[in-house]
N, C-alpha and C. Protein backbone atom coordinates (compact mmCIF):
# COMPACT_ATOMS: atom_id res chain seq x y z
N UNK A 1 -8.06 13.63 10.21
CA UNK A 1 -7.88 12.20 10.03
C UNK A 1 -6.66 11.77 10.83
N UNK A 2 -6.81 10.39 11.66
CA UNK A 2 -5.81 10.15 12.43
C UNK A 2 -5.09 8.96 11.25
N UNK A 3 -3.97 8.38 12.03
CA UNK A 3 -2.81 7.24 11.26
C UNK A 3 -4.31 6.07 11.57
N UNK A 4 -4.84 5.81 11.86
CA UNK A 4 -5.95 4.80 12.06
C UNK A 4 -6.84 4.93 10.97
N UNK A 5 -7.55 5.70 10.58
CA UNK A 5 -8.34 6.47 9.73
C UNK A 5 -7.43 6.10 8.41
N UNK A 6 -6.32 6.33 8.55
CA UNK A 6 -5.95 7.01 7.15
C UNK A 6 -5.14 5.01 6.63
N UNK A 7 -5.29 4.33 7.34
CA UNK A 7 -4.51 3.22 7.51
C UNK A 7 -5.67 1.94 6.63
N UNK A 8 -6.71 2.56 7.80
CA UNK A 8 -7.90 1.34 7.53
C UNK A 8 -8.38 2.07 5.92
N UNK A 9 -8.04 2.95 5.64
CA UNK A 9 -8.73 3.68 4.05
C UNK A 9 -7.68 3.71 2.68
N UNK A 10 -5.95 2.81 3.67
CA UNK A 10 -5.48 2.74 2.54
C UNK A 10 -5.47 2.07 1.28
N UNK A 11 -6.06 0.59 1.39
CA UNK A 11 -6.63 -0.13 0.13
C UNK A 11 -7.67 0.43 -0.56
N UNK A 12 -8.76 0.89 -0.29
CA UNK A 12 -9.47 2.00 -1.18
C UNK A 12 -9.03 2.88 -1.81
N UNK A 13 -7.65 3.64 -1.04
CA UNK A 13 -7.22 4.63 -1.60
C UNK A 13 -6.88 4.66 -2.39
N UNK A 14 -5.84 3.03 -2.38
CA UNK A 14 -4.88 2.75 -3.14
C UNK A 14 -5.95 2.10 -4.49
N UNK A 15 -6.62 1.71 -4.52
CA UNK A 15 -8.24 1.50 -5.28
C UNK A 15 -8.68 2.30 -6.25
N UNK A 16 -8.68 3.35 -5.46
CA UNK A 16 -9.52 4.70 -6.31
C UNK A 16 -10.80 4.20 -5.61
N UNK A 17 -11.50 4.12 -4.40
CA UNK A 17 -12.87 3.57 -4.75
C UNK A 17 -13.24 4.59 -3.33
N UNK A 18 -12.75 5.21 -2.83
CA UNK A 18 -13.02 6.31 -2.42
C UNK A 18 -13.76 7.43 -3.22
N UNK A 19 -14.57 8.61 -2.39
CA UNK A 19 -15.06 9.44 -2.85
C UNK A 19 -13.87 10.71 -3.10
N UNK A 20 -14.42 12.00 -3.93
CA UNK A 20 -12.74 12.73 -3.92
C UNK A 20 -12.40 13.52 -2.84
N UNK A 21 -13.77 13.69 -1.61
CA UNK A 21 -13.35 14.15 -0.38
C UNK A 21 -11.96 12.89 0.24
N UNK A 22 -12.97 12.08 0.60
CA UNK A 22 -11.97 11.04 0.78
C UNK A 22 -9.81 10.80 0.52
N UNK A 23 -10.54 10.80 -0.55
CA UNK A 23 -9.25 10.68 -1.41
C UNK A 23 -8.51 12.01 -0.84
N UNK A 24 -8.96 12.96 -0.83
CA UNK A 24 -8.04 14.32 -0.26
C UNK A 24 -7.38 14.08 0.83
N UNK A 25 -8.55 13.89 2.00
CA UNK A 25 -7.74 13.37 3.52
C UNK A 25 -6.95 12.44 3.42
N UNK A 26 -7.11 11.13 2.86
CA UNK A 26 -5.79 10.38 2.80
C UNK A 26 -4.69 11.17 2.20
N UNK A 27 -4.67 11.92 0.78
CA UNK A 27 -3.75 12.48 0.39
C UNK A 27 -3.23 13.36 1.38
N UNK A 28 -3.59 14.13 1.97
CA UNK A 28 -3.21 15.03 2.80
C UNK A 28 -2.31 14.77 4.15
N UNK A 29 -3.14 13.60 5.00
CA UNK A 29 -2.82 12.85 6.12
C UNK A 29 -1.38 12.32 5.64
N UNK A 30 -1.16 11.64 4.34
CA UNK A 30 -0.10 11.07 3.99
C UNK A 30 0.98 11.80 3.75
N UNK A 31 0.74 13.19 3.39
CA UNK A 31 1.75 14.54 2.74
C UNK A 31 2.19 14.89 4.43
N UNK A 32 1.09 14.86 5.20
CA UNK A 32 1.98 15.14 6.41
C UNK A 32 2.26 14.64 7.71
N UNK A 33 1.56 13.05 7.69
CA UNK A 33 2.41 11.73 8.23
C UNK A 33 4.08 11.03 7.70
N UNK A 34 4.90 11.53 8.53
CA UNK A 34 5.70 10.26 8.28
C UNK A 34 5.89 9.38 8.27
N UNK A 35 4.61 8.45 9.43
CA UNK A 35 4.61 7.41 10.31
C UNK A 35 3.79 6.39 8.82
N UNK A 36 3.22 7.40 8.25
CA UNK A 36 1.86 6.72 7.35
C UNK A 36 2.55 6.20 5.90
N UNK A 37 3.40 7.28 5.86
CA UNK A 37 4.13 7.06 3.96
C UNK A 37 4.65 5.93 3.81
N UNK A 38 5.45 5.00 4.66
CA UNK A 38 6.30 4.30 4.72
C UNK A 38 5.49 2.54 4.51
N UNK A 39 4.09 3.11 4.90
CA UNK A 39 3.05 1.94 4.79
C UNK A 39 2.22 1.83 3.41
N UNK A 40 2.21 3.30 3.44
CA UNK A 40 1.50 3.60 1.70
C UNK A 40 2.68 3.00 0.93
N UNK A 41 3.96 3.51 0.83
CA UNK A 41 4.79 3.29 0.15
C UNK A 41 4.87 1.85 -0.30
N UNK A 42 4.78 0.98 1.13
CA UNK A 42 4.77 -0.63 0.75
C UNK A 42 3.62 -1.48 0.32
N UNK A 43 2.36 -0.60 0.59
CA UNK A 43 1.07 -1.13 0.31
C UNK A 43 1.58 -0.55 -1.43
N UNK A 44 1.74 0.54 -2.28
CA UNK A 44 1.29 0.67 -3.01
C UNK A 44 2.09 -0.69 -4.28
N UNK A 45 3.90 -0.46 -3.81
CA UNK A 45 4.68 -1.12 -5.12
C UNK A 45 3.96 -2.50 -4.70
N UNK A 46 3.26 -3.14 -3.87
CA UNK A 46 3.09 -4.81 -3.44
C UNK A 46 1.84 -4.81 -4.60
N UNK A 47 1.02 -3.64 -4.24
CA UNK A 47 0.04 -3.74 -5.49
C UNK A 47 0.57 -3.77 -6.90
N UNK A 48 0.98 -3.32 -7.15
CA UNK A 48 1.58 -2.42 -8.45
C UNK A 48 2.36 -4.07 -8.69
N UNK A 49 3.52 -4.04 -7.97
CA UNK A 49 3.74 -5.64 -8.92
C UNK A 49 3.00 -6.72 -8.42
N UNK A 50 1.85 -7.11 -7.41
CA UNK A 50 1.25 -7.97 -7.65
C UNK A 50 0.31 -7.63 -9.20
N UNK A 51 -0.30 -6.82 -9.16
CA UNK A 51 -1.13 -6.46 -10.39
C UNK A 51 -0.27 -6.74 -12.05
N UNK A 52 1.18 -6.57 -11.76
CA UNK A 52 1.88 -6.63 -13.24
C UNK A 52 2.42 -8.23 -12.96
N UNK A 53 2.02 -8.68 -12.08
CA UNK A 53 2.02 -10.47 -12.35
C UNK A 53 1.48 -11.57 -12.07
N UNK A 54 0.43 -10.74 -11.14
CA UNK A 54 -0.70 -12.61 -11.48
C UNK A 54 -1.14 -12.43 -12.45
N UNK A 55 -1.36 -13.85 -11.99
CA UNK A 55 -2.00 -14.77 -13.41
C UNK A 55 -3.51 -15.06 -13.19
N UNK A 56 -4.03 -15.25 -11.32
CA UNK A 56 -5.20 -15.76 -11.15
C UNK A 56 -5.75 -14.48 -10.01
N UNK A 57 -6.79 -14.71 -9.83
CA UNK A 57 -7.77 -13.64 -9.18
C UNK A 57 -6.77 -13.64 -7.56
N UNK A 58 -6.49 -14.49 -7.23
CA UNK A 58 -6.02 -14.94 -5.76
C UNK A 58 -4.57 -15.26 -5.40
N UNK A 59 -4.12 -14.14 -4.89
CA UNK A 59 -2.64 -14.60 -3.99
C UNK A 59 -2.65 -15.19 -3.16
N UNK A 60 -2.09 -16.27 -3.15
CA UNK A 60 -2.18 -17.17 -1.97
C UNK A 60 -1.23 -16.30 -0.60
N UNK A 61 -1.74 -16.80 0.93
CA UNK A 61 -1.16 -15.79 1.57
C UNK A 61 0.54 -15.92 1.87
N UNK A 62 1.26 -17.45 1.66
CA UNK A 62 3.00 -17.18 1.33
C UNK A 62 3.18 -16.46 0.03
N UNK A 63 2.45 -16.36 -1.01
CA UNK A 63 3.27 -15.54 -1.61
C UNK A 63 3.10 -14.31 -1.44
N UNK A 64 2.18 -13.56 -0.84
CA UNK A 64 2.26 -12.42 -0.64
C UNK A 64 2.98 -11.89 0.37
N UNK A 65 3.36 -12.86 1.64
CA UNK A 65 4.27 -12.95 2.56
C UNK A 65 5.44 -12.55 1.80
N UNK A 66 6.15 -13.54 0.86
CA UNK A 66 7.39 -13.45 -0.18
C UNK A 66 7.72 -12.27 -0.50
N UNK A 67 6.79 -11.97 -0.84
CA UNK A 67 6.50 -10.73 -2.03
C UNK A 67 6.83 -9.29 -1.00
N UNK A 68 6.41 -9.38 -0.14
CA UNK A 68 6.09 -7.96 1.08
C UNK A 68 7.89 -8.07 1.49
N UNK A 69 8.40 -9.06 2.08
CA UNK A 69 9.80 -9.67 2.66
C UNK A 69 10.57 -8.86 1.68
N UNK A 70 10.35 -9.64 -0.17
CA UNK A 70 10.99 -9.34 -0.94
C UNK A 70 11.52 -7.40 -1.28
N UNK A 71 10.40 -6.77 -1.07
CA UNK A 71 10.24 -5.07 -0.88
C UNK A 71 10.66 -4.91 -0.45
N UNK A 72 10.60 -5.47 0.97
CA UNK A 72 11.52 -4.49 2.29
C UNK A 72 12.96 -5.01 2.15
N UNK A 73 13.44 -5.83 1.59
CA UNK A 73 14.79 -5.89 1.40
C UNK A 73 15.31 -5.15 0.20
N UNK A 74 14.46 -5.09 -0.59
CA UNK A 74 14.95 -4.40 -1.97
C UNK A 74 15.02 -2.63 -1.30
N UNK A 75 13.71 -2.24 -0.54
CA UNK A 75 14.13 -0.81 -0.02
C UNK A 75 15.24 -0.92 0.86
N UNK A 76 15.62 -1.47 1.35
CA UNK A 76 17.02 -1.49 2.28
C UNK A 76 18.22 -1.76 1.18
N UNK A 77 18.01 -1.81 0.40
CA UNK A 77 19.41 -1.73 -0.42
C UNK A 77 19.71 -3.65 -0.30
N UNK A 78 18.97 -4.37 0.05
CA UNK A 78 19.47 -6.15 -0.07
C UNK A 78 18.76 -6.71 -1.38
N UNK A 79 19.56 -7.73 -1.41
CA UNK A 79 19.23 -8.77 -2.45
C UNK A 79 18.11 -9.81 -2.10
């Protein structure tokens, strides 16, 4: 599996809606991409607290803009 492969399969992954072959190669690709973790990493907490706070089926696309901005400053150590 290339960073392409493993990129376009990360919302499934991050899903569960992959099969458990599936799910392996991303796991795997990701255990030994550096280039890849850093995208999983931000795809996963954006899920994780979008999921622990909407309210409606639909993020509009500034707040998810907000929201992505908001991560990467919080992993850099900013306010």
């Amino acid at each position: 599996m290339d960073c392409s492969d493993c990129l376009e399969r990360l919302h499934p992954y991050l899903d569960r809606e992959l099969s458990e072959r599936e799910l392996d190669e991303v796991r795997v690709h990701l255990d030994e991409c550096g280039g890849c973790e850093p995208v999983f990493v931000l795809e996963r907490v954006f899920l994780e607290r979008l999921r622990g706070s909407a309210t409606s089926d639909v993020c509009p696309d500034e707040v998810r803009e907000r929201l992505i901005l908001r991560i990467r400053q919080d992993a850099r150590g900013g306010s």
